[in-house]
PDB file of N, CA and C in Angstrom:
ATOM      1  N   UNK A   1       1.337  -7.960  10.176  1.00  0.00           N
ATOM      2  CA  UNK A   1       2.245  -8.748   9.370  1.00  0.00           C
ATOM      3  C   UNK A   1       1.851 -10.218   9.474  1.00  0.00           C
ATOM      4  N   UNK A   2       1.999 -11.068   8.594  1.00  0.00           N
ATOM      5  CA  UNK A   2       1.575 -12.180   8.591  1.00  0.00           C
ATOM      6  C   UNK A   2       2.940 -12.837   8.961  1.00  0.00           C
ATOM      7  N   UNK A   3       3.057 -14.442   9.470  1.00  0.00           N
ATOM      8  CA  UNK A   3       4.102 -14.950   9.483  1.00  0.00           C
ATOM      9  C   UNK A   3       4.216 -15.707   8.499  1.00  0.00           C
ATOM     10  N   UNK A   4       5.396 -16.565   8.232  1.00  0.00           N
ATOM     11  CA  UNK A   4       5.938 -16.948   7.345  1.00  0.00           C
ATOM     12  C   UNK A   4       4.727 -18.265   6.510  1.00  0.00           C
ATOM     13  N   UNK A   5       4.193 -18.769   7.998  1.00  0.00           N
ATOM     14  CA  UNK A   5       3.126 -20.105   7.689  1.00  0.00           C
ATOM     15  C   UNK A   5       2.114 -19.469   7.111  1.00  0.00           C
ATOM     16  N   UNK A   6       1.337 -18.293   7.642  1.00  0.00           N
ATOM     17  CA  UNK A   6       0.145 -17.495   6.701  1.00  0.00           C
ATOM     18  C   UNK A   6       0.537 -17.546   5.496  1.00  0.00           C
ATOM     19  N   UNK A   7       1.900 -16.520   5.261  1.00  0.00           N
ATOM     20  CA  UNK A   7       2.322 -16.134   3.960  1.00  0.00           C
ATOM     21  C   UNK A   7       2.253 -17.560   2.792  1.00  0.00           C
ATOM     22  N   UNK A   8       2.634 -18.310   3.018  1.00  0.00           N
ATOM     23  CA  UNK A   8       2.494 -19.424   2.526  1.00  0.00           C
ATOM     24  C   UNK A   8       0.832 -19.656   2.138  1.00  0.00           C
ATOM     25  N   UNK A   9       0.170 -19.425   2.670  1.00  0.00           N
ATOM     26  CA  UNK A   9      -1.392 -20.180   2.472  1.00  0.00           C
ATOM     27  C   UNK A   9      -1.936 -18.804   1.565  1.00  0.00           C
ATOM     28  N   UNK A  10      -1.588 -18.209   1.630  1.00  0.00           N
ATOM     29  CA  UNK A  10      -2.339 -16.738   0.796  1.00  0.00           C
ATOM     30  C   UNK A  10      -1.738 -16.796  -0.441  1.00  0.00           C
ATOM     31  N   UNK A  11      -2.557 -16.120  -1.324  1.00  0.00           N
ATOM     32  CA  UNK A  11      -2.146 -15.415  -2.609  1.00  0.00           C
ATOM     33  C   UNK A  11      -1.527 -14.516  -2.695  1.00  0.00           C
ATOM     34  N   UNK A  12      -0.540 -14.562  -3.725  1.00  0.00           N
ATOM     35  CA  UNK A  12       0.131 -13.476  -3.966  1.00  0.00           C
ATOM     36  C   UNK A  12      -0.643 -12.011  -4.174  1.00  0.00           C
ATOM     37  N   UNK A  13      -1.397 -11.739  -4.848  1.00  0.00           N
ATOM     38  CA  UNK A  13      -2.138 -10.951  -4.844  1.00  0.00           C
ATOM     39  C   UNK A  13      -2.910 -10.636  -3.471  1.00  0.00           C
ATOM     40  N   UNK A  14      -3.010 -11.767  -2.549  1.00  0.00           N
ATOM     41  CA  UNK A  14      -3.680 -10.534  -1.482  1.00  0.00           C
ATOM     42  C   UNK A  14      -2.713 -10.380  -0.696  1.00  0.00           C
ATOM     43  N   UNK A  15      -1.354 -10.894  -0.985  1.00  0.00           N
ATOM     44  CA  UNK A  15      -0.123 -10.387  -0.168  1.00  0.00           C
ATOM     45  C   UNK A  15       0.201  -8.637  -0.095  1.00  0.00           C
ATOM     46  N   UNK A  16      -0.329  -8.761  -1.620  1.00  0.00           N
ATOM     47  CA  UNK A  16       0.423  -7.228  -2.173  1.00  0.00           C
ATOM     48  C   UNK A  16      -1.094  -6.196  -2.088  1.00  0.00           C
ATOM     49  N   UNK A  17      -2.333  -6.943  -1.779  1.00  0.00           N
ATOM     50  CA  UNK A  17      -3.575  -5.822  -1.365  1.00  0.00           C
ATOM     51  C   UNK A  17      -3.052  -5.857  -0.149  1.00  0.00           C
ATOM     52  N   UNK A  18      -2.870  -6.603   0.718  1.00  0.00           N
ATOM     53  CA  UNK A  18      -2.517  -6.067   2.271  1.00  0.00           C
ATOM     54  C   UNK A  18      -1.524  -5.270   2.586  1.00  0.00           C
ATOM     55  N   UNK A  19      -0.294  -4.832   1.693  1.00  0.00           N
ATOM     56  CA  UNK A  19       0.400  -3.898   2.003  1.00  0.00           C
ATOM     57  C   UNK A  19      -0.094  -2.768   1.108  1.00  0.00           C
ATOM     58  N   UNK A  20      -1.254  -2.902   0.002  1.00  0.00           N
ATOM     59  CA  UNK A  20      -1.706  -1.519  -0.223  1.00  0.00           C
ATOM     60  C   UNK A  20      -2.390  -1.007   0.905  1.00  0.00           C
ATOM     61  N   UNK A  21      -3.217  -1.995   1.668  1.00  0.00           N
ATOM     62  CA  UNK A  21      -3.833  -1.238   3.207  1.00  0.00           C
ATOM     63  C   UNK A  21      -2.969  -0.564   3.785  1.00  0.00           C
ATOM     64  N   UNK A  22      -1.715  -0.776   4.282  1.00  0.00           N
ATOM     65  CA  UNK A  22      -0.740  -0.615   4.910  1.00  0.00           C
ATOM     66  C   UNK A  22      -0.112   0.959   4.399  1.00  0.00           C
ATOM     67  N   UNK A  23       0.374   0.906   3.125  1.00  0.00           N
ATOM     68  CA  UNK A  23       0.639   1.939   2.930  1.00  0.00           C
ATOM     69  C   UNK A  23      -0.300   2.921   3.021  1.00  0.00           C
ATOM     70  N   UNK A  24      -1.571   2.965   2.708  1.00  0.00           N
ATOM     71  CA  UNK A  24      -2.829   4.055   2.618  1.00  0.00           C
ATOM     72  C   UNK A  24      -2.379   4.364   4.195  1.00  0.00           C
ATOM     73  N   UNK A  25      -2.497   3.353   4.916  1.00  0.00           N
ATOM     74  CA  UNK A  25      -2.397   3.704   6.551  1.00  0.00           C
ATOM     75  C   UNK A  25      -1.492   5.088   6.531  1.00  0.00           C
ATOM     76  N   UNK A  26      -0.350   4.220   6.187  1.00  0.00           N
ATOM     77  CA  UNK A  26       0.774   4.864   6.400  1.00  0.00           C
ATOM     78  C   UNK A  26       0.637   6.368   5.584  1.00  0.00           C
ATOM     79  N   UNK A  27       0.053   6.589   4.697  1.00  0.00           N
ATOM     80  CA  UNK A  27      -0.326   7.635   4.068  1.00  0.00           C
ATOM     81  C   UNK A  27      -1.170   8.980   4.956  1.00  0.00           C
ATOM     82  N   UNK A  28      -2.170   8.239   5.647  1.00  0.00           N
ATOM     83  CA  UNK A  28      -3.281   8.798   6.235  1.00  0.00           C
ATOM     84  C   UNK A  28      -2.679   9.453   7.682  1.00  0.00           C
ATOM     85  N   UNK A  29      -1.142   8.347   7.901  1.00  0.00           N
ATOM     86  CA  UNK A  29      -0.965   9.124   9.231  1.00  0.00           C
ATOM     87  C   UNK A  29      -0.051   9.991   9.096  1.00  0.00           C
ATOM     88  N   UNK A  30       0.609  10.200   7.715  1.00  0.00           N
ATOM     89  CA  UNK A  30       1.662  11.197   7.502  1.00  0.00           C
ATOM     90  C   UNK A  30       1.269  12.180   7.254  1.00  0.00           C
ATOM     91  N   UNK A  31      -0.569  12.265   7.001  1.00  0.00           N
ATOM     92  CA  UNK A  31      -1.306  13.337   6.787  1.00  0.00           C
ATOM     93  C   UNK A  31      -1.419  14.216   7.931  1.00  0.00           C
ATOM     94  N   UNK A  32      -2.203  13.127   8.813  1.00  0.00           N
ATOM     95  CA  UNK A  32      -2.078  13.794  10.078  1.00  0.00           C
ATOM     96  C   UNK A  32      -1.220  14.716  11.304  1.00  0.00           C
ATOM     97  N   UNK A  33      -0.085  14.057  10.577  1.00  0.00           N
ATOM     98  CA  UNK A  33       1.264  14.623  11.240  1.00  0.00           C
ATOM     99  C   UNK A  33       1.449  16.170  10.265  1.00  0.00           C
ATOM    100  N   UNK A  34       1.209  16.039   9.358  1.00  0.00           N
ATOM    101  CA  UNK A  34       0.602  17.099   8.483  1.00  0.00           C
ATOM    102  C   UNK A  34       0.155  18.430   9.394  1.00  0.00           C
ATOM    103  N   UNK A  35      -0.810  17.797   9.363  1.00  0.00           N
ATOM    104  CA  UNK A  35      -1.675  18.599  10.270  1.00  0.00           C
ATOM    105  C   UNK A  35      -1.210  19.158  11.780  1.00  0.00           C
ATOM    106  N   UNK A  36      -0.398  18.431  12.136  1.00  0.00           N
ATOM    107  CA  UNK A  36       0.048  18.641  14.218  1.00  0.00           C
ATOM    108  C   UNK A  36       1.635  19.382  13.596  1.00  0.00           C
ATOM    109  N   UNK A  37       1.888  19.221  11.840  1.00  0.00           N
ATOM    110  CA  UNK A  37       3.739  20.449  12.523  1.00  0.00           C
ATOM    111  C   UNK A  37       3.491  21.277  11.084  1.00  0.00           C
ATOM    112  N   UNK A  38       2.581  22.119  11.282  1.00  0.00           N
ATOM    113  CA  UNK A  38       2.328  23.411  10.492  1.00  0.00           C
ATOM    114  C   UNK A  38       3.917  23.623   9.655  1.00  0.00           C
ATOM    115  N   UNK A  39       5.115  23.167  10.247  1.00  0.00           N
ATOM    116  CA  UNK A  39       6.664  23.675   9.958  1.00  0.00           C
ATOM    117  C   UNK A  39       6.852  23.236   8.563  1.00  0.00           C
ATOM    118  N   UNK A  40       6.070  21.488   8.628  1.00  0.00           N
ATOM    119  CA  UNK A  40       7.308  20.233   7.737  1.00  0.00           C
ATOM    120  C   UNK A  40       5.267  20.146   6.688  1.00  0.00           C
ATOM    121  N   UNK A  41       4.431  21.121   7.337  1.00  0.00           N
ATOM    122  CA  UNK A  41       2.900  20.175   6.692  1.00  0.00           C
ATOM    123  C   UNK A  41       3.131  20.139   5.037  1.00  0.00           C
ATOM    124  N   UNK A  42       3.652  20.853   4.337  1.00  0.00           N
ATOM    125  CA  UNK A  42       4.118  20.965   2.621  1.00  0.00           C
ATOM    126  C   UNK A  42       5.007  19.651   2.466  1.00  0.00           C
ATOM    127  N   UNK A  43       6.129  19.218   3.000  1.00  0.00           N
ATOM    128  CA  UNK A  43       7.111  18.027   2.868  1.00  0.00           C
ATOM    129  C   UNK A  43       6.232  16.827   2.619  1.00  0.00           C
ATOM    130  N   UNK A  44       5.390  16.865   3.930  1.00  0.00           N
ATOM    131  CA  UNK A  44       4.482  15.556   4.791  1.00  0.00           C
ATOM    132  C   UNK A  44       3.453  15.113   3.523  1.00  0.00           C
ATOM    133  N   UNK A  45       2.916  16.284   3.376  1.00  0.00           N
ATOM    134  CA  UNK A  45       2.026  16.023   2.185  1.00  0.00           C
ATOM    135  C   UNK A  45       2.594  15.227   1.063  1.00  0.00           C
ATOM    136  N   UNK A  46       3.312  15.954   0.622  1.00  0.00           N
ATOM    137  CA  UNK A  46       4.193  15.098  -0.802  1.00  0.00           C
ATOM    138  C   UNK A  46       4.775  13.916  -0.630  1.00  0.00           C
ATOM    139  N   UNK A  47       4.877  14.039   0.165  1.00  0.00           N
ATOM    140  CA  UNK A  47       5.417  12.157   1.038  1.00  0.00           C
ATOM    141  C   UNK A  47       4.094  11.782   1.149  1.00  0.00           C
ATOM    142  N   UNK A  48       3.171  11.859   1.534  1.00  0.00           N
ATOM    143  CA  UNK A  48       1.746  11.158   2.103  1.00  0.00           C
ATOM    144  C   UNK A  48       1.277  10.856   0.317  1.00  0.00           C
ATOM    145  N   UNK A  49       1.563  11.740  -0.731  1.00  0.00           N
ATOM    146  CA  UNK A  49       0.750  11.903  -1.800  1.00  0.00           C
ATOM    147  C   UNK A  49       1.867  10.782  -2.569  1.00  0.00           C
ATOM    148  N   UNK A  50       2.799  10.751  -2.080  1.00  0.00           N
ATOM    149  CA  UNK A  50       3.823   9.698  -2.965  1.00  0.00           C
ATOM    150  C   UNK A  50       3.415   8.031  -2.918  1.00  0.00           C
ATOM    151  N   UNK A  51       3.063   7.838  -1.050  1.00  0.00           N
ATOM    152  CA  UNK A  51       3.026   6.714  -0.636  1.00  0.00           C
ATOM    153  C   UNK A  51       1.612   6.636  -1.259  1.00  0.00           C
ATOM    154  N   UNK A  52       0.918   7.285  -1.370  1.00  0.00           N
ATOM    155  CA  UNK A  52      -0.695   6.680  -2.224  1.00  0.00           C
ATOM    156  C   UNK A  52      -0.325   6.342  -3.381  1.00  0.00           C
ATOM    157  N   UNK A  53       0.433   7.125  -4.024  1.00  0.00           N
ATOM    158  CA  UNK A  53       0.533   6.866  -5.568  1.00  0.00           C
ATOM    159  C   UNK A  53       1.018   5.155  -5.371  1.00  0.00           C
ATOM    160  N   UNK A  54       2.417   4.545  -4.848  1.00  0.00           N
ATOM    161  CA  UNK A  54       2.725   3.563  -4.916  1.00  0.00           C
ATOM    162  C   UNK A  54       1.660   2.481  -4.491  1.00  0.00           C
ATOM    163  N   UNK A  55       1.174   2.468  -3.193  1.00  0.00           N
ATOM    164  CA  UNK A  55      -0.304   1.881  -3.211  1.00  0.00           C
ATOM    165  C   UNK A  55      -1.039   1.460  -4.540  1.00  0.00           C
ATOM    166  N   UNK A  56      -1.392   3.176  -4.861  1.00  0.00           N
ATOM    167  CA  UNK A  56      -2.412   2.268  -6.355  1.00  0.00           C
ATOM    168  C   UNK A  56      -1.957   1.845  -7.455  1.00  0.00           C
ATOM    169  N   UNK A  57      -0.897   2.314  -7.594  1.00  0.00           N
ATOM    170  CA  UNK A  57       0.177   1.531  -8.845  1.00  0.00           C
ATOM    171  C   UNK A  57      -0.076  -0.149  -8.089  1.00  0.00           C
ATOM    172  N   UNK A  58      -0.072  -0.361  -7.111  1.00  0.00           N
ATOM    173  CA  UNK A  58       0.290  -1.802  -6.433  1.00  0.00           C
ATOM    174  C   UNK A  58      -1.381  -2.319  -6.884  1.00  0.00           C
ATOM    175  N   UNK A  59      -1.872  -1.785  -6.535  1.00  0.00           N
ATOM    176  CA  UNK A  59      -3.089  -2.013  -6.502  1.00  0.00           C
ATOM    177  C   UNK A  59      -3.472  -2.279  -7.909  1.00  0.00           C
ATOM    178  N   UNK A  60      -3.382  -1.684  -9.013  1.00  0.00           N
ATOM    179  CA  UNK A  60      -3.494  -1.878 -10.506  1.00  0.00           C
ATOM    180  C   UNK A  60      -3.225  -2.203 -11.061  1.00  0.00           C
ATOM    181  N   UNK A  61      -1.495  -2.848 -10.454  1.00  0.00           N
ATOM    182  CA  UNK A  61      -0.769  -4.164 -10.889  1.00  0.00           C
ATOM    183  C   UNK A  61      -1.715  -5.136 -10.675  1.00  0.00           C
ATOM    184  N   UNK A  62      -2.180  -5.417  -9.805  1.00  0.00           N
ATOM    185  CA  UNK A  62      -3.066  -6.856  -8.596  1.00  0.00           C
ATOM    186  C   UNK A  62      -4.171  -6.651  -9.763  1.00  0.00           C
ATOM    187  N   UNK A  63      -5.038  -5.829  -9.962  1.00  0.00           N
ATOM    188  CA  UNK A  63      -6.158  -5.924 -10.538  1.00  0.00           C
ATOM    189  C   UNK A  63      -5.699  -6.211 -12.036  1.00  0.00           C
ATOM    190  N   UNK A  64      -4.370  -5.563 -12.928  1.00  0.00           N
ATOM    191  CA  UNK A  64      -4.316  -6.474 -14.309  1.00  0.00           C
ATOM    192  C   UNK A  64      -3.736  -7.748 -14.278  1.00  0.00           C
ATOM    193  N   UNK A  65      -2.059  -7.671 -13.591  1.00  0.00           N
ATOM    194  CA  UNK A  65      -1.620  -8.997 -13.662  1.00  0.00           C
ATOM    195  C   UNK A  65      -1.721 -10.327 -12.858  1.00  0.00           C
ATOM    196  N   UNK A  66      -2.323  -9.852 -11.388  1.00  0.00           N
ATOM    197  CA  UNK A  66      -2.066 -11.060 -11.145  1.00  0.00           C
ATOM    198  C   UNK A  66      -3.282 -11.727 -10.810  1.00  0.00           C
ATOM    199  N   UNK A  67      -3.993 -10.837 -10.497  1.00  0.00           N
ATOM    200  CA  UNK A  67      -5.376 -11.345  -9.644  1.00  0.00           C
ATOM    201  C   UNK A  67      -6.228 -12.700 -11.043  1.00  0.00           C
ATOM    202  N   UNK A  68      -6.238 -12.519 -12.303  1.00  0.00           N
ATOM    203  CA  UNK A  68      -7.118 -12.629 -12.884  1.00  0.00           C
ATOM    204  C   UNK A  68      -6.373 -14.485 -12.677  1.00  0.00           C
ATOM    205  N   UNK A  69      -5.552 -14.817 -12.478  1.00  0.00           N
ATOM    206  CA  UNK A  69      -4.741 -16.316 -12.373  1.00  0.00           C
ATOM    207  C   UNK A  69      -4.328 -16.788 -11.348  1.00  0.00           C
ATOM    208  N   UNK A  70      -5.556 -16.320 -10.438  1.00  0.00           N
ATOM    209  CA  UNK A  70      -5.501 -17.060  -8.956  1.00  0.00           C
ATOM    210  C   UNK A  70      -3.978 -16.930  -8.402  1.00  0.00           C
ATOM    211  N   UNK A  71      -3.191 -15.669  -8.680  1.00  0.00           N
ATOM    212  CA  UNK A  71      -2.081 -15.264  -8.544  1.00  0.00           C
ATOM    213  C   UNK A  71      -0.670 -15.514  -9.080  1.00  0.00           C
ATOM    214  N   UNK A  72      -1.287 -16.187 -10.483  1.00  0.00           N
ATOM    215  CA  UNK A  72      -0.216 -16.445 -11.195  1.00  0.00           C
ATOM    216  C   UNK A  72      -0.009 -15.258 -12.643  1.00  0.00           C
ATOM    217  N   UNK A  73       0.754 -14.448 -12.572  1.00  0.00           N
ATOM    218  CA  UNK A  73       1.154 -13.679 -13.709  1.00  0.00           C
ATOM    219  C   UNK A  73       0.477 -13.874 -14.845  1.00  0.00           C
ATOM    220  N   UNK A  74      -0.054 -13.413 -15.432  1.00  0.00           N
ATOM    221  CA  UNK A  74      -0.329 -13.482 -16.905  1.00  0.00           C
ATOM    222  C   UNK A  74       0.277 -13.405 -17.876  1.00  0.00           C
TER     223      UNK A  74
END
């Protein structure tokens, strides 16, 4: 997490790529947990496959609207 003084010096756009890292994370380890409870692994998945989707939606926002204006909306 960045603090408030980082947040300030960054772009909006790589505010919102650093929590697409974050979520993939978070994706990759709900996989894994996947994998260690054979019980919930069908739930885990669809949750793991949800949090990617929002990621690249985030991610494809950044690449049309904001990135192209040094993080100002288009």
């Amino acid at each position: 997490m960045l603090s408030p003084t980082e947040m300030g010096r960054s772009l909006p756009y790589q505010l919102i790529l650093d929590e697409v890292e974050h979520l993939n994370g978070v994706s990759a380890r709900l996989e894994g947990l996947a994998d260690q409870h054979p019980i919930a692994t069908e739930k885990l998945l669809a949750i793991a496959g949800n949090v990617r989707s929002v990621a690249t939606l985030l991610a494809v926002l950044v690449a049309t609207k904001l990135r192209g204006s040094e993080g100002r909306p288009s």
